[in-house]
PDB file of N, CA and C in Angstrom:
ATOM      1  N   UNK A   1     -63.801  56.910 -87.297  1.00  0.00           N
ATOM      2  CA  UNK A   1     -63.288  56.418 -86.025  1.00  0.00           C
ATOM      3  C   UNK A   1     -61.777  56.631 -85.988  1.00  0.00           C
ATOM      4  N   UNK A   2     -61.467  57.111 -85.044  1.00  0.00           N
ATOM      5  CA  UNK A   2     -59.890  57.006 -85.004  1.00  0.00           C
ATOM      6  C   UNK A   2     -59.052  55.799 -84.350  1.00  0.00           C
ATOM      7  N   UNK A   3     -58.305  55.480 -85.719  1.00  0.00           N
ATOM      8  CA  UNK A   3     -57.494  54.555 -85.646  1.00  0.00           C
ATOM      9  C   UNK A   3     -56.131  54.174 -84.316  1.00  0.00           C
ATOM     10  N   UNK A   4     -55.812  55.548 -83.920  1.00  0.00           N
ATOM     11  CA  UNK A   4     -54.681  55.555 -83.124  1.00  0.00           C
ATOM     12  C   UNK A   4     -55.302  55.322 -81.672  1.00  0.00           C
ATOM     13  N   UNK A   5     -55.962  55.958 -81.740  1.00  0.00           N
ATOM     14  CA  UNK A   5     -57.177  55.686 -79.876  1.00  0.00           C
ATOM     15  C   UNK A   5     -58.090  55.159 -80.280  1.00  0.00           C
ATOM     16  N   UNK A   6     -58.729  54.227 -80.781  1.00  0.00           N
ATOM     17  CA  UNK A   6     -60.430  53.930 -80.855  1.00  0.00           C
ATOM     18  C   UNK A   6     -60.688  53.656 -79.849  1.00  0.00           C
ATOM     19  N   UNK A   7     -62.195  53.614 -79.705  1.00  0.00           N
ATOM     20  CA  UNK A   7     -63.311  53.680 -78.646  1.00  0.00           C
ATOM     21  C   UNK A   7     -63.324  52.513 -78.372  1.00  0.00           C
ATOM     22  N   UNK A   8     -63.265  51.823 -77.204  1.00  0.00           N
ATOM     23  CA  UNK A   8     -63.558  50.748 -76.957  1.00  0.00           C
ATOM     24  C   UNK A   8     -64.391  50.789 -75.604  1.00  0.00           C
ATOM     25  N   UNK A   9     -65.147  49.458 -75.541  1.00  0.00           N
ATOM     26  CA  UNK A   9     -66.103  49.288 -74.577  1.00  0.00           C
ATOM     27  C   UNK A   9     -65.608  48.088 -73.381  1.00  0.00           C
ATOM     28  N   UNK A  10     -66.192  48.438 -71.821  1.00  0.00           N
ATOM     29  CA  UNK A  10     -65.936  47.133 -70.978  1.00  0.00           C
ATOM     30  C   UNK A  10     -67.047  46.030 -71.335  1.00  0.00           C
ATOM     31  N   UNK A  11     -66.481  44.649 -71.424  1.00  0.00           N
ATOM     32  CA  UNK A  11     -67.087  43.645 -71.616  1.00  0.00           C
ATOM     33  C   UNK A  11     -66.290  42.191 -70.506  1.00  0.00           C
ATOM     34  N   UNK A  12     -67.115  41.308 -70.253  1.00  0.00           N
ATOM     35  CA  UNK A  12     -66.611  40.087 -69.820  1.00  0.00           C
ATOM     36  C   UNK A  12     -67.254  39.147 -70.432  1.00  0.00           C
ATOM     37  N   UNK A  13     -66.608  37.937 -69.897  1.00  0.00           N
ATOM     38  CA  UNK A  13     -67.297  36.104 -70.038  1.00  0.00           C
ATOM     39  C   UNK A  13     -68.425  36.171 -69.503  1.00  0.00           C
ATOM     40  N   UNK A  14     -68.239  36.343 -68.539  1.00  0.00           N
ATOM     41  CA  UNK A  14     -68.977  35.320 -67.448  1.00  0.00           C
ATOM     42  C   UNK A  14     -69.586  36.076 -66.293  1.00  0.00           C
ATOM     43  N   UNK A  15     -69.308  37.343 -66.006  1.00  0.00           N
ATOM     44  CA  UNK A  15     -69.794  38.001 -65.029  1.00  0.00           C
ATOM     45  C   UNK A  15     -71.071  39.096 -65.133  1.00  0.00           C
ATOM     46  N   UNK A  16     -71.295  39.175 -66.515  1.00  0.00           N
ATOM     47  CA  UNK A  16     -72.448  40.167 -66.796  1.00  0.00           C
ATOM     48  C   UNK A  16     -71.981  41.195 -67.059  1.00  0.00           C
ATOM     49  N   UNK A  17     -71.163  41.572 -66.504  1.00  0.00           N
ATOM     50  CA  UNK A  17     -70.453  43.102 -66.769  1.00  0.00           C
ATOM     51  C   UNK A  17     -70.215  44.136 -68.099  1.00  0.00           C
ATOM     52  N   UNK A  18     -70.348  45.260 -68.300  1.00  0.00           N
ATOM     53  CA  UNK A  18     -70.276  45.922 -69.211  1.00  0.00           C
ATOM     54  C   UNK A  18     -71.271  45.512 -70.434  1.00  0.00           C
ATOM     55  N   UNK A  19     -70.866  45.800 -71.851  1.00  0.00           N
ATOM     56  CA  UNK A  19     -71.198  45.978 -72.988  1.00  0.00           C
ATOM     57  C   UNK A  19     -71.385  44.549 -73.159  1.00  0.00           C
ATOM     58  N   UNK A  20     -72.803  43.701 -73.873  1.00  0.00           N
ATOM     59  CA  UNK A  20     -72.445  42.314 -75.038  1.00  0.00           C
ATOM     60  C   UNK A  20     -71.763  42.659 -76.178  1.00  0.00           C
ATOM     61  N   UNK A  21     -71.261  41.050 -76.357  1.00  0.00           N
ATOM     62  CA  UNK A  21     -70.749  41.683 -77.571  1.00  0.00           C
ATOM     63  C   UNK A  21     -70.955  41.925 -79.256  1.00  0.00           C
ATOM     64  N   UNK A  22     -72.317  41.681 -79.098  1.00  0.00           N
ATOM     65  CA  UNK A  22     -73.097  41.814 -80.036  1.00  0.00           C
ATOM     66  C   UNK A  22     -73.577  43.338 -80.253  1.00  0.00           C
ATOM     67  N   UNK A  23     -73.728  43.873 -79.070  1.00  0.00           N
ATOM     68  CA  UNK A  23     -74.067  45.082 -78.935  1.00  0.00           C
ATOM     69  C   UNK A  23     -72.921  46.224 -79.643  1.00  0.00           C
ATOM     70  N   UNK A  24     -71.652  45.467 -79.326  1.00  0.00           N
ATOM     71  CA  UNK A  24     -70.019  46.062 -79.615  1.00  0.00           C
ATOM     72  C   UNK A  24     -70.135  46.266 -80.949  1.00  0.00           C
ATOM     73  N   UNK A  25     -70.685  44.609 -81.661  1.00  0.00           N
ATOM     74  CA  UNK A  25     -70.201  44.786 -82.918  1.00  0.00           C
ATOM     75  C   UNK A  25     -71.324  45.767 -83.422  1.00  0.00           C
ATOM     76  N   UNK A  26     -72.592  45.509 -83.055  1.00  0.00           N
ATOM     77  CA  UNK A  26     -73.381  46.601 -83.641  1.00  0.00           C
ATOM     78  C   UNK A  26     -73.594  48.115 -83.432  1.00  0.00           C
ATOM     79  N   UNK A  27     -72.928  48.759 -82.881  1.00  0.00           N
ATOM     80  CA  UNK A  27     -72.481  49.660 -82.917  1.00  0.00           C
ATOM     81  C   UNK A  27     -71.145  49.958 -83.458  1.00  0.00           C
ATOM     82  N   UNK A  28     -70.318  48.779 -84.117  1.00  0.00           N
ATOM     83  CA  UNK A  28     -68.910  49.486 -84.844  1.00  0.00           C
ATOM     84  C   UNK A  28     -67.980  49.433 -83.732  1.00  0.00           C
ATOM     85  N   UNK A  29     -68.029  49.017 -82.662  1.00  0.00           N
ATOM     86  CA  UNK A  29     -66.937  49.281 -81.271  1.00  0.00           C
ATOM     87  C   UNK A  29     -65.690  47.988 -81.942  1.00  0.00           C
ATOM     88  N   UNK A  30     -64.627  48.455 -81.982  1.00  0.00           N
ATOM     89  CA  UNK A  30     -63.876  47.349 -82.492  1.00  0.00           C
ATOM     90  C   UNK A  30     -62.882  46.779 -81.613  1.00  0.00           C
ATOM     91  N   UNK A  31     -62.797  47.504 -80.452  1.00  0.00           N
ATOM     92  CA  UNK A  31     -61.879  47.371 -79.426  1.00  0.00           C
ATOM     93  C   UNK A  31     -62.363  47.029 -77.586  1.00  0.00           C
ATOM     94  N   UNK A  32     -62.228  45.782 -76.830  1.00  0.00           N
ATOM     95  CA  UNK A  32     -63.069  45.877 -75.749  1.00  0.00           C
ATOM     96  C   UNK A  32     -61.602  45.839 -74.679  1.00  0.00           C
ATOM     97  N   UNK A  33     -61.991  46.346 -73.817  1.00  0.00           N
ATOM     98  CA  UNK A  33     -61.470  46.192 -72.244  1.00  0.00           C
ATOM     99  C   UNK A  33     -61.998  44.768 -71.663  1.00  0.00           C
ATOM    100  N   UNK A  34     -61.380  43.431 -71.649  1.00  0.00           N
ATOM    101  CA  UNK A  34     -62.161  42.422 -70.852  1.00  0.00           C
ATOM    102  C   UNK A  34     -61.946  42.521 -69.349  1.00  0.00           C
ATOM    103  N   UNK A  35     -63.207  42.115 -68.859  1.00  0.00           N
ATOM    104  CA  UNK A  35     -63.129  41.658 -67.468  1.00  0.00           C
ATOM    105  C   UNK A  35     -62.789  40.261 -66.956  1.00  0.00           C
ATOM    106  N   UNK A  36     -61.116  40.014 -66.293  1.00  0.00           N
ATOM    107  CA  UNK A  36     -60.946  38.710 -66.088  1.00  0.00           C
ATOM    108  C   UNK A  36     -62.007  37.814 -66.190  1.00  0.00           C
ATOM    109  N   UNK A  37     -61.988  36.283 -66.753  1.00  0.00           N
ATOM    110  CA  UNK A  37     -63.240  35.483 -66.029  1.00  0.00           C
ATOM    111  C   UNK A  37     -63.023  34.797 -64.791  1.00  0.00           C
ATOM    112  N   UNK A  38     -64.280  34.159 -64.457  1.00  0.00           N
ATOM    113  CA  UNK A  38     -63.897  33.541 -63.528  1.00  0.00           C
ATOM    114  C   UNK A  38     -63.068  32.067 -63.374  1.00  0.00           C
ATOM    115  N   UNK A  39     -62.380  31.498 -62.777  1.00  0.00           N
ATOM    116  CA  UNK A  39     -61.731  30.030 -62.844  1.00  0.00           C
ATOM    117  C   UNK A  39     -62.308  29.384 -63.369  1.00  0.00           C
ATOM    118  N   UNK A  40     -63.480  29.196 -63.275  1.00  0.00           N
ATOM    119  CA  UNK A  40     -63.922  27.906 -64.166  1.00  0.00           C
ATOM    120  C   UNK A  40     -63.726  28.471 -65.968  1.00  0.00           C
ATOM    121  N   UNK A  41     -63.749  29.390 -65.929  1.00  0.00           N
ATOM    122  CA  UNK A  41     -64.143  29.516 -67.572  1.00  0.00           C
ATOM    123  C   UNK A  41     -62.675  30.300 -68.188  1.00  0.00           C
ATOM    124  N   UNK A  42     -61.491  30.051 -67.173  1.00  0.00           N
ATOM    125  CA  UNK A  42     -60.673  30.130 -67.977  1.00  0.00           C
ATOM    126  C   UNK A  42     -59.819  28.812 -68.464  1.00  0.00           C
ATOM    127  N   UNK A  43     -60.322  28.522 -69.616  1.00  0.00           N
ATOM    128  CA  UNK A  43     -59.877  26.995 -69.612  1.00  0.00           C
ATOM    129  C   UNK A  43     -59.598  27.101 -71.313  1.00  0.00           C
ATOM    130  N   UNK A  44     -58.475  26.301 -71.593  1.00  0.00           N
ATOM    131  CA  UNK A  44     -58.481  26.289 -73.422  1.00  0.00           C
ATOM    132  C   UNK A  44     -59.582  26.422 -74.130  1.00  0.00           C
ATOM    133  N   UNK A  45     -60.259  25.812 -74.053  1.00  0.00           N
ATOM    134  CA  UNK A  45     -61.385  25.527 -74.422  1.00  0.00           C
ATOM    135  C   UNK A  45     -62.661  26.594 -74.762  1.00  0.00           C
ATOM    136  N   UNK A  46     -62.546  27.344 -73.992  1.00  0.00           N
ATOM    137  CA  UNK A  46     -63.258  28.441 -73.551  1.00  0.00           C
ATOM    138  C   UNK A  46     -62.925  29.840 -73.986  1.00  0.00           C
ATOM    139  N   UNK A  47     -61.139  29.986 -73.746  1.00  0.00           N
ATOM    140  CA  UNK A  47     -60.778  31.041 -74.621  1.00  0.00           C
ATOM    141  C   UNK A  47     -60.692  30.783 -76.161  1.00  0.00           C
ATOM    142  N   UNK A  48     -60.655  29.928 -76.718  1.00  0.00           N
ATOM    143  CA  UNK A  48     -60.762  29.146 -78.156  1.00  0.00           C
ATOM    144  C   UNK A  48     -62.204  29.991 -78.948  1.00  0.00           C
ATOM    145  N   UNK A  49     -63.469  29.502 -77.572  1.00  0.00           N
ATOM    146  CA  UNK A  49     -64.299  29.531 -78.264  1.00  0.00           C
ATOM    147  C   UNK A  49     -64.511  31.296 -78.333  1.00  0.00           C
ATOM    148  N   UNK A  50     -64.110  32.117 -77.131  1.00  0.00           N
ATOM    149  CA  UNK A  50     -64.242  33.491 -77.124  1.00  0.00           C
ATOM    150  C   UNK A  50     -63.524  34.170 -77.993  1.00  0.00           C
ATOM    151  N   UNK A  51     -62.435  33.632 -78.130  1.00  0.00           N
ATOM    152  CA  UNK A  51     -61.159  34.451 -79.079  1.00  0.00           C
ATOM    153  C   UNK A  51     -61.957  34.248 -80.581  1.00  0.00           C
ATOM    154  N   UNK A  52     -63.070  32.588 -81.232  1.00  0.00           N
ATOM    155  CA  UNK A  52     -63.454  33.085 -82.044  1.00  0.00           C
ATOM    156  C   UNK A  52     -64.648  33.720 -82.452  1.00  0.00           C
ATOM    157  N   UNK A  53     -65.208  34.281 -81.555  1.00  0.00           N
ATOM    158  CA  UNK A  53     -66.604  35.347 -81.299  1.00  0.00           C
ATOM    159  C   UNK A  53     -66.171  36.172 -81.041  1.00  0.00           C
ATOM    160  N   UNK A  54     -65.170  36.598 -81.055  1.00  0.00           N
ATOM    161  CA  UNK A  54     -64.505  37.848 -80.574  1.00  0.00           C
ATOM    162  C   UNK A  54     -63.559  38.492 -82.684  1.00  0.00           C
ATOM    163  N   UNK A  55     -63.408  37.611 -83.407  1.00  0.00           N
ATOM    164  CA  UNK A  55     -62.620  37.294 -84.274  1.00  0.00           C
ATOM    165  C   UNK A  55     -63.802  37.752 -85.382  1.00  0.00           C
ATOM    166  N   UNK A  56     -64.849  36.438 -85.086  1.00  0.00           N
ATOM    167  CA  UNK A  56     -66.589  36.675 -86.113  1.00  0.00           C
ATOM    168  C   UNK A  56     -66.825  38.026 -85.670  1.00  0.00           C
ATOM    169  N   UNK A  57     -66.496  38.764 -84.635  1.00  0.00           N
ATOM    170  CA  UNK A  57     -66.927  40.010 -84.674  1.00  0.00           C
ATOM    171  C   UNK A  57     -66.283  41.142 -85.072  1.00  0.00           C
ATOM    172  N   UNK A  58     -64.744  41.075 -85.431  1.00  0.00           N
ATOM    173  CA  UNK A  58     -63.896  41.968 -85.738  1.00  0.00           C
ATOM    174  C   UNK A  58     -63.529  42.877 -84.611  1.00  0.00           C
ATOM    175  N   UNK A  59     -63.684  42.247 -83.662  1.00  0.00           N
ATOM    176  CA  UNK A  59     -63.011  42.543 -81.979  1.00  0.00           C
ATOM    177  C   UNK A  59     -61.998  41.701 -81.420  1.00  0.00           C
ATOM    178  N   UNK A  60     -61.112  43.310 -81.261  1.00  0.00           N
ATOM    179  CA  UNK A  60     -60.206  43.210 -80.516  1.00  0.00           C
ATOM    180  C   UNK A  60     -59.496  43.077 -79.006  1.00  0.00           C
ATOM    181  N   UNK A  61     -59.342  42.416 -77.978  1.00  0.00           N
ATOM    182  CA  UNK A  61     -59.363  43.035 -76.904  1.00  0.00           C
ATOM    183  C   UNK A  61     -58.099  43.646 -76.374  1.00  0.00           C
ATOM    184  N   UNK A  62     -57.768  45.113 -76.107  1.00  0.00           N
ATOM    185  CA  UNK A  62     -57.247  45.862 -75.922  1.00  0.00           C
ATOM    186  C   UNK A  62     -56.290  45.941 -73.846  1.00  0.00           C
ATOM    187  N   UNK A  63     -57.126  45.303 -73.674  1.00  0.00           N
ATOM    188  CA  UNK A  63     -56.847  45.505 -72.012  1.00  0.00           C
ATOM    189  C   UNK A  63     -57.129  44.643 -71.292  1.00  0.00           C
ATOM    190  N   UNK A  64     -56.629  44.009 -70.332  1.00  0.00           N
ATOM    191  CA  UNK A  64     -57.749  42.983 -69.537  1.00  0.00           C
ATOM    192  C   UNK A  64     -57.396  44.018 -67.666  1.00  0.00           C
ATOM    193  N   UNK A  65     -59.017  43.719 -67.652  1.00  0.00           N
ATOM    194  CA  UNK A  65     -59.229  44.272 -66.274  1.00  0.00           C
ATOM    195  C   UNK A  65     -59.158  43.285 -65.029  1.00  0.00           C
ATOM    196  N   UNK A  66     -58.565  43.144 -64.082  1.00  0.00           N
ATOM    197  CA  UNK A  66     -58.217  42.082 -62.733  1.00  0.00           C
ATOM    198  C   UNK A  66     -59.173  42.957 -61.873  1.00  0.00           C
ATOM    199  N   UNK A  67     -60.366  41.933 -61.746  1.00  0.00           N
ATOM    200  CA  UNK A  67     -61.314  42.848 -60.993  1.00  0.00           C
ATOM    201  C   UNK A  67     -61.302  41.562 -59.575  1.00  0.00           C
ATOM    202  N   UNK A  68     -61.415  41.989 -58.534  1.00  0.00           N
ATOM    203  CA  UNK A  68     -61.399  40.763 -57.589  1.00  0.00           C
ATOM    204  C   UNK A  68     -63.091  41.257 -56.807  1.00  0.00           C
ATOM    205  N   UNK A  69     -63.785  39.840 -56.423  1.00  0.00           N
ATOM    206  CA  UNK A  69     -64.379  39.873 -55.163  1.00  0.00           C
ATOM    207  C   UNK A  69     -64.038  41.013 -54.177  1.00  0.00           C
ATOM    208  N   UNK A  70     -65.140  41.759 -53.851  1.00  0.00           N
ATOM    209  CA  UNK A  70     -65.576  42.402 -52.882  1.00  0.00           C
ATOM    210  C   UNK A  70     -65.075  43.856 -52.869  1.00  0.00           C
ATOM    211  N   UNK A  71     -64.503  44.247 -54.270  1.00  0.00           N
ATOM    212  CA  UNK A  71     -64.163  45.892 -54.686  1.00  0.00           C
ATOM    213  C   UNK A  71     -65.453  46.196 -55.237  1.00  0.00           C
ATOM    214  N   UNK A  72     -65.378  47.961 -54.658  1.00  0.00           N
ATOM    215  CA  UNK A  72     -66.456  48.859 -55.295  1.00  0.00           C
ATOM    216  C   UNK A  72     -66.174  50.132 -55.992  1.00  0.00           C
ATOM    217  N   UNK A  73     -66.521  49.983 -56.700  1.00  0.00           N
ATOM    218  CA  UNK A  73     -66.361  51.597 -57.273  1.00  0.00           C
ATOM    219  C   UNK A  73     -67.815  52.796 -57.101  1.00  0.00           C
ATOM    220  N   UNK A  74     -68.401  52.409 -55.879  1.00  0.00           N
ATOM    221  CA  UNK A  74     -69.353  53.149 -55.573  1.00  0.00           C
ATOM    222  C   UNK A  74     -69.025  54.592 -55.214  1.00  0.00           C
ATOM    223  N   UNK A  75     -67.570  55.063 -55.093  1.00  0.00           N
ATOM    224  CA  UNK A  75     -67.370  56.515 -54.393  1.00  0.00           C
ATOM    225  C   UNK A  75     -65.571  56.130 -54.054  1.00  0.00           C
ATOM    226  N   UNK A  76     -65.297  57.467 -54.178  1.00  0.00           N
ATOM    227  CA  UNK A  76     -63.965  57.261 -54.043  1.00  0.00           C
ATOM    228  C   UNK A  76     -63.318  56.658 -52.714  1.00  0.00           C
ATOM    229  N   UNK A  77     -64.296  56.930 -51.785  1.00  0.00           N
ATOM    230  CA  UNK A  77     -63.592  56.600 -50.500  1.00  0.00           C
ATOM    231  C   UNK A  77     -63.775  55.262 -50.514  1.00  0.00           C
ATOM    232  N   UNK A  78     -64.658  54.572 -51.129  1.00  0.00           N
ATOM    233  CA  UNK A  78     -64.631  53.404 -51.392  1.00  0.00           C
ATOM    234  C   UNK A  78     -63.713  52.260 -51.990  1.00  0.00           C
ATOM    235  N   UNK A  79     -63.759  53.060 -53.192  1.00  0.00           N
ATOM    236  CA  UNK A  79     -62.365  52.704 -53.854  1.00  0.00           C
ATOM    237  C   UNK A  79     -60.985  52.949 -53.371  1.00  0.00           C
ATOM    238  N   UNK A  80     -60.882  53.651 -52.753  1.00  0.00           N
ATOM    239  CA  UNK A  80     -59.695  53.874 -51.592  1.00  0.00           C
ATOM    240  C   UNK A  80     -59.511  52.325 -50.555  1.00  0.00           C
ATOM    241  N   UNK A  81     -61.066  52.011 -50.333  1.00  0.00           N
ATOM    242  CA  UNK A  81     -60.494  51.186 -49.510  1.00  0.00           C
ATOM    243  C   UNK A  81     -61.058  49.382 -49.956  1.00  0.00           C
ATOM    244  N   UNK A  82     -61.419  49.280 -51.204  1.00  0.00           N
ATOM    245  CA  UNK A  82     -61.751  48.085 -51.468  1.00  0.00           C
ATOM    246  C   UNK A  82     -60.766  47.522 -52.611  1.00  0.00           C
ATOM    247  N   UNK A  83     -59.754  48.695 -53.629  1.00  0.00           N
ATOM    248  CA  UNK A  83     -59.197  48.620 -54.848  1.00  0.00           C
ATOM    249  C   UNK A  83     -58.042  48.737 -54.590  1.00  0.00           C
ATOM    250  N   UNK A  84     -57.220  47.819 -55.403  1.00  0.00           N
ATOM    251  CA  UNK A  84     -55.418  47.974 -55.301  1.00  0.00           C
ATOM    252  C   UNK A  84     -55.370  46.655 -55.425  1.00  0.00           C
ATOM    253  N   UNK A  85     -53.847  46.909 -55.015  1.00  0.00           N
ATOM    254  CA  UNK A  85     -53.176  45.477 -55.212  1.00  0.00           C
ATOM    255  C   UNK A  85     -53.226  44.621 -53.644  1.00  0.00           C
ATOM    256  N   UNK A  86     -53.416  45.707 -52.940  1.00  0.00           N
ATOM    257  CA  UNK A  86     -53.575  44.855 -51.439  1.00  0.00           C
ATOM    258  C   UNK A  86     -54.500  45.608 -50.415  1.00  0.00           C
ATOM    259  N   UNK A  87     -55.992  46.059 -50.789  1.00  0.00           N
ATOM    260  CA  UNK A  87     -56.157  46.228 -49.899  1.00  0.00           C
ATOM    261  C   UNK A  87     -56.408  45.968 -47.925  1.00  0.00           C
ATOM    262  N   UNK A  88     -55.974  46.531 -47.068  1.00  0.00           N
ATOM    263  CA  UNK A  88     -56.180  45.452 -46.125  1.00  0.00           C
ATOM    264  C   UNK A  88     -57.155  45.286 -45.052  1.00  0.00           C
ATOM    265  N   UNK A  89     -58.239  45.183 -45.560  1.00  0.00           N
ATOM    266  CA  UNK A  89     -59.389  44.551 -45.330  1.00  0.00           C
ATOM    267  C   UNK A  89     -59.441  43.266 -46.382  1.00  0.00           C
ATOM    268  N   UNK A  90     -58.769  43.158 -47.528  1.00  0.00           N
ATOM    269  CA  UNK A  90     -59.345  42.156 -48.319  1.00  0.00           C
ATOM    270  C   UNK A  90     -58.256  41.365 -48.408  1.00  0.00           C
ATOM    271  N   UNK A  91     -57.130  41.191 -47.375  1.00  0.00           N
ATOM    272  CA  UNK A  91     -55.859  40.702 -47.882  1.00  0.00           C
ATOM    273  C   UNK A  91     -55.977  39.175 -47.805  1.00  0.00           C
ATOM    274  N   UNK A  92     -56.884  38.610 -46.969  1.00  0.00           N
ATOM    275  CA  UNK A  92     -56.865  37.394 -46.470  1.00  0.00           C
ATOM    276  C   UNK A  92     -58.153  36.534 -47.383  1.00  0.00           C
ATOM    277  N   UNK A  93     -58.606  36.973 -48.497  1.00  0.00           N
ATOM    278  CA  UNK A  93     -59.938  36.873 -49.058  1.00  0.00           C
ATOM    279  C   UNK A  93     -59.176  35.840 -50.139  1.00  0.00           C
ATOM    280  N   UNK A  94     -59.956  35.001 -50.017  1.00  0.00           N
ATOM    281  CA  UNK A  94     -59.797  33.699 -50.908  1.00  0.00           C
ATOM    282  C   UNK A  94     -60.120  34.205 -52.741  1.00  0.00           C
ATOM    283  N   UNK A  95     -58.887  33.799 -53.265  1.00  0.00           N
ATOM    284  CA  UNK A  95     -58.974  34.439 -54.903  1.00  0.00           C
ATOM    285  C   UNK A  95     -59.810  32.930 -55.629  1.00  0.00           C
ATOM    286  N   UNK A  96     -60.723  33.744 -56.683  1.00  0.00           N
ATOM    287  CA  UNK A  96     -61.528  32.990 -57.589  1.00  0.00           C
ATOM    288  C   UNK A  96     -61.023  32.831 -58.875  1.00  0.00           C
TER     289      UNK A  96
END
């Protein structure tokens, strides 16, 4: 595996998204991309318990992804108009 870039996989808390992380460790993936969680589950408590299942697994997380309500990555024109920092159709959309 290379040390300077390793492979890493998308994973979250709470949203289903990407890779488990059981799956990570069993395949050797040592590095994940997280997907923000949601409000409720960002709480001391919660990153405590992830940071140490994340630790028992010899995973790292490398990136965190700010994914909001109501973006798609179904097609570019899509992503053109659901992704960014403001899109405006979504400017007025209540953050979770």
């Amino acid at each position: 595996m290379n040390d300077k870039w390793p492979i890493g996989v998308f994973a979250s808390i709470d949203a289903g998204l990407g890779v488990k992380l059981e799956v990570a460790r069993d395949l050797g993936v040592r590095t994940i991309h997280l997907h923000t969680p949601h409000a409720s589950s960002r709480t001391p408590q919660r990153a405590a318990e992830f940071n140490k299942r994340l630790a028992d697994f010899g995973i790292t997380i490398t990136c965190v992804f700010a994914g909001f309500e109501g973006e798609s990555y179904a097609d570019i024109q899509m992503v053109k108009r659901t992704v960014g920092l403001m899109p405006r159709d979504t400017r007025g959309a209540p953050h979770h």
